[in-house]
N, C-alpha and C. Protein backbone atom coordinates (compact mmCIF):
# COMPACT_ATOMS: atom_id res chain seq x y z
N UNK A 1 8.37 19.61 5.20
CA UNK A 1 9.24 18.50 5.51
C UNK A 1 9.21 17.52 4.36
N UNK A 2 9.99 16.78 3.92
CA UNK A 2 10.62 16.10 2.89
C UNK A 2 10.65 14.70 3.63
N UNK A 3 10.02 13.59 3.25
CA UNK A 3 10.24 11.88 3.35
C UNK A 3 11.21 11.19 2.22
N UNK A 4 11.93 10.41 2.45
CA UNK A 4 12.63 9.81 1.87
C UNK A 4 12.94 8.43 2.44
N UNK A 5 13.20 7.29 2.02
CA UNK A 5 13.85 6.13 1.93
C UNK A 5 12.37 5.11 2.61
N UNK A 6 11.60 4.92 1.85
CA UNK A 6 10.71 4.45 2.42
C UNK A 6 10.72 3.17 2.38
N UNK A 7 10.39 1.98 3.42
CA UNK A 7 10.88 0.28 3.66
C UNK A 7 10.05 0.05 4.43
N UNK A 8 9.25 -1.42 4.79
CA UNK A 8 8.94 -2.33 5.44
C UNK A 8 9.66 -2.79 6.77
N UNK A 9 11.05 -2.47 6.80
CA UNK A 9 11.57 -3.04 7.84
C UNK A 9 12.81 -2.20 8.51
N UNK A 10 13.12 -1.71 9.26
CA UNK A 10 14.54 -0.61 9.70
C UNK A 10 14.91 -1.43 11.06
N UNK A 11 16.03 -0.99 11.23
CA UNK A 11 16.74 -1.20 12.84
C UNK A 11 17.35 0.10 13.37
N UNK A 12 17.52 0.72 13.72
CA UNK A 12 18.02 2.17 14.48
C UNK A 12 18.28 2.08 15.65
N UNK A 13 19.49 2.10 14.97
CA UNK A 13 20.54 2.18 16.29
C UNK A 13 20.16 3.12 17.26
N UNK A 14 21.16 3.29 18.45
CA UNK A 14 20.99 4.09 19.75
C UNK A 14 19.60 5.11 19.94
N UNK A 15 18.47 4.65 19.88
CA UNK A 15 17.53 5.10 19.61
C UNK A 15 16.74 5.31 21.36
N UNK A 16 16.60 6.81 21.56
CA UNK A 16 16.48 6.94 22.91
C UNK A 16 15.33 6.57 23.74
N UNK A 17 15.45 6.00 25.19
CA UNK A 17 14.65 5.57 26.00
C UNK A 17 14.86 6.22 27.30
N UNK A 18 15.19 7.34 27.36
CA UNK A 18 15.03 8.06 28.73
C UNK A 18 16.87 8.75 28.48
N UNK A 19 17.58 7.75 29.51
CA UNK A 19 18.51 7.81 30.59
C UNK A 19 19.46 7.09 28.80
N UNK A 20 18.91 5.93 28.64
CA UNK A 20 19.83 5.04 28.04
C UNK A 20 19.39 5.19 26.55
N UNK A 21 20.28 4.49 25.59
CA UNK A 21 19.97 4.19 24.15
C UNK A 21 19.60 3.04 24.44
N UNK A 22 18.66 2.26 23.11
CA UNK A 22 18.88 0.73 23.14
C UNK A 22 19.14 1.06 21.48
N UNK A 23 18.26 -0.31 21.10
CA UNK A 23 18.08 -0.83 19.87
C UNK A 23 16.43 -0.58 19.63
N UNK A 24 16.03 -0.09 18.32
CA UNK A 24 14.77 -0.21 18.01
C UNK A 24 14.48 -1.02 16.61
N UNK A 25 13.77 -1.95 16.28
CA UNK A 25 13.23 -2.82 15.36
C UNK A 25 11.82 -2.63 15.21
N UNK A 26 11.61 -1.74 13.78
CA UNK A 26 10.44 -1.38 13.26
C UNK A 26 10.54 -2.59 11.89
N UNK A 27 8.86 -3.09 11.68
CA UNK A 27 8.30 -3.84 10.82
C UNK A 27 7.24 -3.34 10.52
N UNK A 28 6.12 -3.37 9.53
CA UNK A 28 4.90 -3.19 8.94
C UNK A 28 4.79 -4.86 8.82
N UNK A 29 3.47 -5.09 9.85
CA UNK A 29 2.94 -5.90 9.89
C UNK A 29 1.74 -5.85 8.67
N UNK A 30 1.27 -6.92 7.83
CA UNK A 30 0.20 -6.99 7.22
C UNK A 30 -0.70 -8.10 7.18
N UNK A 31 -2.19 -7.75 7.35
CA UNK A 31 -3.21 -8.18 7.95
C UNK A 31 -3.93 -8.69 6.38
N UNK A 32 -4.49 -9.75 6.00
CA UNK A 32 -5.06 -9.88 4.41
C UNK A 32 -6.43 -8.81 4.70
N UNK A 33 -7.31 -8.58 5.67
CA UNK A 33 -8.08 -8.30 5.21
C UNK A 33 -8.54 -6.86 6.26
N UNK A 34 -7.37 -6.46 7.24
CA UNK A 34 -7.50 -5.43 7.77
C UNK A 34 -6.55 -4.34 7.28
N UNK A 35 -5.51 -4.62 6.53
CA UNK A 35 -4.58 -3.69 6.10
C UNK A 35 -2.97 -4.16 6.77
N UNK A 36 -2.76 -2.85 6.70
CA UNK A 36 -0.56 -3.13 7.48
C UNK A 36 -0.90 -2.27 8.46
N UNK A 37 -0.07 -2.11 9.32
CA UNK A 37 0.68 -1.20 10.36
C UNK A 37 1.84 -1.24 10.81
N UNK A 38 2.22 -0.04 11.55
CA UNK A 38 4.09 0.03 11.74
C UNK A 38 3.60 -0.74 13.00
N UNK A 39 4.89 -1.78 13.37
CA UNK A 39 5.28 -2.60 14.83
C UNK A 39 6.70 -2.02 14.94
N UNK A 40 6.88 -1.55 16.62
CA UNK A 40 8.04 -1.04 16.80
C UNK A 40 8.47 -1.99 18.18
N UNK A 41 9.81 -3.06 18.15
CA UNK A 41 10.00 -3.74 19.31
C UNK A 41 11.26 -2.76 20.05
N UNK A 42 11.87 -2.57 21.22
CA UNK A 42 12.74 -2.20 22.04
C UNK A 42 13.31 -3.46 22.59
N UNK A 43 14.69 -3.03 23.11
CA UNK A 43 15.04 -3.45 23.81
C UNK A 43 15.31 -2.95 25.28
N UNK A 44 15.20 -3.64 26.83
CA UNK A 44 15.52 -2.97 27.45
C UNK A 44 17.52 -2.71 27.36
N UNK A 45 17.51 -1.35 27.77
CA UNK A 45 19.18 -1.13 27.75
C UNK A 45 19.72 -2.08 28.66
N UNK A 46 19.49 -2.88 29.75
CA UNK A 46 20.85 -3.31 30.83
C UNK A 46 20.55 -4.78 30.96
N UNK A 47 19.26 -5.29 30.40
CA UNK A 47 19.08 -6.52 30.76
C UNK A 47 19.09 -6.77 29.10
N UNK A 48 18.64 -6.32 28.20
CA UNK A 48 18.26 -7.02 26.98
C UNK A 48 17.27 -7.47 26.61
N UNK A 49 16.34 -8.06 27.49
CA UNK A 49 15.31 -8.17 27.22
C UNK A 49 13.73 -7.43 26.40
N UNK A 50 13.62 -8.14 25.31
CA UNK A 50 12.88 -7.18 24.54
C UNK A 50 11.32 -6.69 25.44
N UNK A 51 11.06 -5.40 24.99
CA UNK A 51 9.39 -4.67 25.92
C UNK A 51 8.64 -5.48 25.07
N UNK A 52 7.66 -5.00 25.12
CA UNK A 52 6.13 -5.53 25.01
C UNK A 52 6.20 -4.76 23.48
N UNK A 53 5.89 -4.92 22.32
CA UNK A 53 5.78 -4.54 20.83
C UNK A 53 4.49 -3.84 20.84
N UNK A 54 5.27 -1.85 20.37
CA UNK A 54 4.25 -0.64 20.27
C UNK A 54 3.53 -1.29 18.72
N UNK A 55 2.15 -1.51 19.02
CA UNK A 55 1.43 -1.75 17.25
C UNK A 55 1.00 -0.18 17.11
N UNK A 56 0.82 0.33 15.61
CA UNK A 56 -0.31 1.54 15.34
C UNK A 56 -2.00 0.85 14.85
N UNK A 57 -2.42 1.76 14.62
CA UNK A 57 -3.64 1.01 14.31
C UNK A 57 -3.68 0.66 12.74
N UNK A 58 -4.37 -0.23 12.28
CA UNK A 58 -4.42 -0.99 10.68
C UNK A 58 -4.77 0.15 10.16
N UNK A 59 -4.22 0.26 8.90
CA UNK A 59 -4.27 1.60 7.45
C UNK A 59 -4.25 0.47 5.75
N UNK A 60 -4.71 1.04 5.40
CA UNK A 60 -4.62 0.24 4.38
C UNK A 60 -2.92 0.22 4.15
N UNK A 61 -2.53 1.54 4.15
CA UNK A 61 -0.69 1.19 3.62
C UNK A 61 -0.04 1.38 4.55
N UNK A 62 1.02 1.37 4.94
CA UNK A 62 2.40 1.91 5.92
C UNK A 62 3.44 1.63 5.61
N UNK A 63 4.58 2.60 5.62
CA UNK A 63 5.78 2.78 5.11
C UNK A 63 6.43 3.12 6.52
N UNK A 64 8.02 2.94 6.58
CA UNK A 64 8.66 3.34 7.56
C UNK A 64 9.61 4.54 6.99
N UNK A 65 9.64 5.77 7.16
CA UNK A 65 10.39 6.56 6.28
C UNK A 65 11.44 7.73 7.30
N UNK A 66 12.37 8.23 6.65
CA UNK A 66 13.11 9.40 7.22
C UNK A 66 12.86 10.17 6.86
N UNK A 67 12.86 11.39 7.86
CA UNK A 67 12.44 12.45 7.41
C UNK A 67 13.87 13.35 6.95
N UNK A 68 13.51 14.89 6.71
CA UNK A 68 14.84 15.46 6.26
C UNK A 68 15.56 16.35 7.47
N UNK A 69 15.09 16.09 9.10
CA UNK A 69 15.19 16.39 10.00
C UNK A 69 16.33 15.15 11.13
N UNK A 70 16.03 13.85 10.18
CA UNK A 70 17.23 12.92 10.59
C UNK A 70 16.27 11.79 11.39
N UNK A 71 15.09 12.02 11.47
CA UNK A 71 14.42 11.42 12.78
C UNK A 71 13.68 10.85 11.83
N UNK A 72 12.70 9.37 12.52
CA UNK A 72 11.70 8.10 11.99
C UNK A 72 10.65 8.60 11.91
N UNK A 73 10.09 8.17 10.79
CA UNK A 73 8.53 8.60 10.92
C UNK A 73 7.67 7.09 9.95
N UNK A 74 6.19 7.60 10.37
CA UNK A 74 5.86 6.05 9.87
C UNK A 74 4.97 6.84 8.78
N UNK A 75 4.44 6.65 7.76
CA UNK A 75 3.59 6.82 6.64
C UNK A 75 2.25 5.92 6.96
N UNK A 76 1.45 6.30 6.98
CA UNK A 76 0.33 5.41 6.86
C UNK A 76 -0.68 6.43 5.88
N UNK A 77 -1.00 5.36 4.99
CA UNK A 77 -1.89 5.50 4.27
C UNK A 77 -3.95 5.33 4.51
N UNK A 78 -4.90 6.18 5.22
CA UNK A 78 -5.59 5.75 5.64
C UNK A 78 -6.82 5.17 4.71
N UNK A 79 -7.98 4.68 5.74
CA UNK A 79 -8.73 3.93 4.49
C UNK A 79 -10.05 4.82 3.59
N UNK A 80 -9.35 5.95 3.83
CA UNK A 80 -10.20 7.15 2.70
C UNK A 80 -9.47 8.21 2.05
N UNK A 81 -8.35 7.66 1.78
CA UNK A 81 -7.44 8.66 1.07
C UNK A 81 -6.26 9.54 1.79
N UNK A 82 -6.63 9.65 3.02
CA UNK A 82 -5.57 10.49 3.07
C UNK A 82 -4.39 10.11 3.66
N UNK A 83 -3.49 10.86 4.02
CA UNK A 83 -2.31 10.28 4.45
C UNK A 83 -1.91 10.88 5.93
N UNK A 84 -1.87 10.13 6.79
CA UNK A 84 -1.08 10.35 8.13
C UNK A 84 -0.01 9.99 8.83
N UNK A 85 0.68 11.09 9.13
CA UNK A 85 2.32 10.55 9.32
C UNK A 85 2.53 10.87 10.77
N UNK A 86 2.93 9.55 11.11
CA UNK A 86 3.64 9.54 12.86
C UNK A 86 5.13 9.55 13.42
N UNK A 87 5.20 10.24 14.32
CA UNK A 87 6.27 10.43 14.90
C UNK A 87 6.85 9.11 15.28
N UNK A 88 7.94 8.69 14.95
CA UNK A 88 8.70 7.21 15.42
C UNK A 88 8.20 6.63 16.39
N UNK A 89 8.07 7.41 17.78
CA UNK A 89 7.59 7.31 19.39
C UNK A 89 6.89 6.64 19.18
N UNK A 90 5.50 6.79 18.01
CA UNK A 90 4.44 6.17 17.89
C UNK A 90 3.26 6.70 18.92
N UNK A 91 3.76 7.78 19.00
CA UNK A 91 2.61 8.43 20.50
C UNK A 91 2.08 9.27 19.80
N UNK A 92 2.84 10.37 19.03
CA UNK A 92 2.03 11.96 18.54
C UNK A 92 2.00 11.61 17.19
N UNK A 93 1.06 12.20 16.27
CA UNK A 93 0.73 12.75 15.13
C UNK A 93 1.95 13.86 14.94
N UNK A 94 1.98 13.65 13.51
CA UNK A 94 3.22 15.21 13.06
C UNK A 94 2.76 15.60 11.79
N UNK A 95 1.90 14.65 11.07
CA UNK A 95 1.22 16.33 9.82
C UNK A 95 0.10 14.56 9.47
N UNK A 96 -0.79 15.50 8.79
CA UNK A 96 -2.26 14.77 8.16
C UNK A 96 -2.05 15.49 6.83
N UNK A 97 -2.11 14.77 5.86
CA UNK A 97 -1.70 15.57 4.53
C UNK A 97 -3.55 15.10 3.50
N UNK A 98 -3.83 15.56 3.10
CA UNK A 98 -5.45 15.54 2.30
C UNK A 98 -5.04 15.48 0.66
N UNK A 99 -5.95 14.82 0.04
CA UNK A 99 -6.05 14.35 -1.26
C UNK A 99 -5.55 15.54 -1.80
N UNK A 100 -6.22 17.18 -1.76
CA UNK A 100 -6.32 18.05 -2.16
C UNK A 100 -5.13 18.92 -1.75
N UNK A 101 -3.69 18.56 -1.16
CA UNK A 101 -2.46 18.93 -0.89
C UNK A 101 -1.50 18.72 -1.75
N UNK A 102 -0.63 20.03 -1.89
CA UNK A 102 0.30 19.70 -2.98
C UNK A 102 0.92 18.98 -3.20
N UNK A 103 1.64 18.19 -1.90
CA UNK A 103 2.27 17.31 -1.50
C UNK A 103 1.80 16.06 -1.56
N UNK A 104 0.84 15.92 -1.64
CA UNK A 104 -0.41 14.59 -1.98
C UNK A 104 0.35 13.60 -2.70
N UNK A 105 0.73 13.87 -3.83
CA UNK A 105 0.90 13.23 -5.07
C UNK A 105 2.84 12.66 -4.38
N UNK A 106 3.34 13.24 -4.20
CA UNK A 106 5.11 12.83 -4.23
C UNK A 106 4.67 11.69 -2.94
N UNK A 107 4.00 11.90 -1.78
CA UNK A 107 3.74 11.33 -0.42
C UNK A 107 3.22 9.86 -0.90
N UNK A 108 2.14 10.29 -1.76
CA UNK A 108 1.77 8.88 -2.36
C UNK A 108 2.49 8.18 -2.77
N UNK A 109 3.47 8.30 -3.52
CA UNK A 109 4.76 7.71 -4.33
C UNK A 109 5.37 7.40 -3.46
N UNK A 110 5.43 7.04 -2.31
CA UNK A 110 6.43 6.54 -1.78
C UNK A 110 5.45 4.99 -1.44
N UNK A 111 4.70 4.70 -1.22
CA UNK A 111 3.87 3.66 -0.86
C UNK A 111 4.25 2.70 -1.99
């Protein structure tokens, strides 16, 4: 899988919640002395009212990136080198990439 367009901040449109689309607003929050992480806010679809804001846990880096599959993924950079990338949802893991991966080096470049 291939990352591209990597940013601090996205909005994505009709982004699914069951039944309905809403709106989703991803940020990388940064901490001076714990690191960043992806923050993802919703909206509910019929009232508007924004949910409760999904945090990930602090990484030294995080990127918000697309993948070449069309779908969000978050980059986090952890605090021993390696790199772990999450599914938008913010629920599952979708690849752990190691210093010693070919891919190592381009993944890094996006940070």
């Amino acid at each position: 899988m291939q990352y591209s367009n990597p940013r601090t901040n996205a909005t994505i449109e009709h982004w699914p919640t069951g039944r309905y689309t809403t709106t989703a607003i991803f940020h990388i929050e940064t901490h001076p002395k714990r690191g960043q992480r992806a923050v993802r806010v919703t909206h509910h679809p019929i009232t508007g009212k924004p949910a409760a804001p999904k945090k990930l846990t602090f990484a030294r880096q995080a990127r918000i990136v697309d993948g070449d599959d069309g779908r969000t993924y978050i980059l986090e950079l952890r605090m021993y080198g390696s790199i772990h990338i999450m599914k938008g949802d913010m629920q599952y893991s979708h690849e752990h990439i190691m210093v010693g991966d070919t891919r190592y080096a381009d993944l890094l470049a996006l940070f």
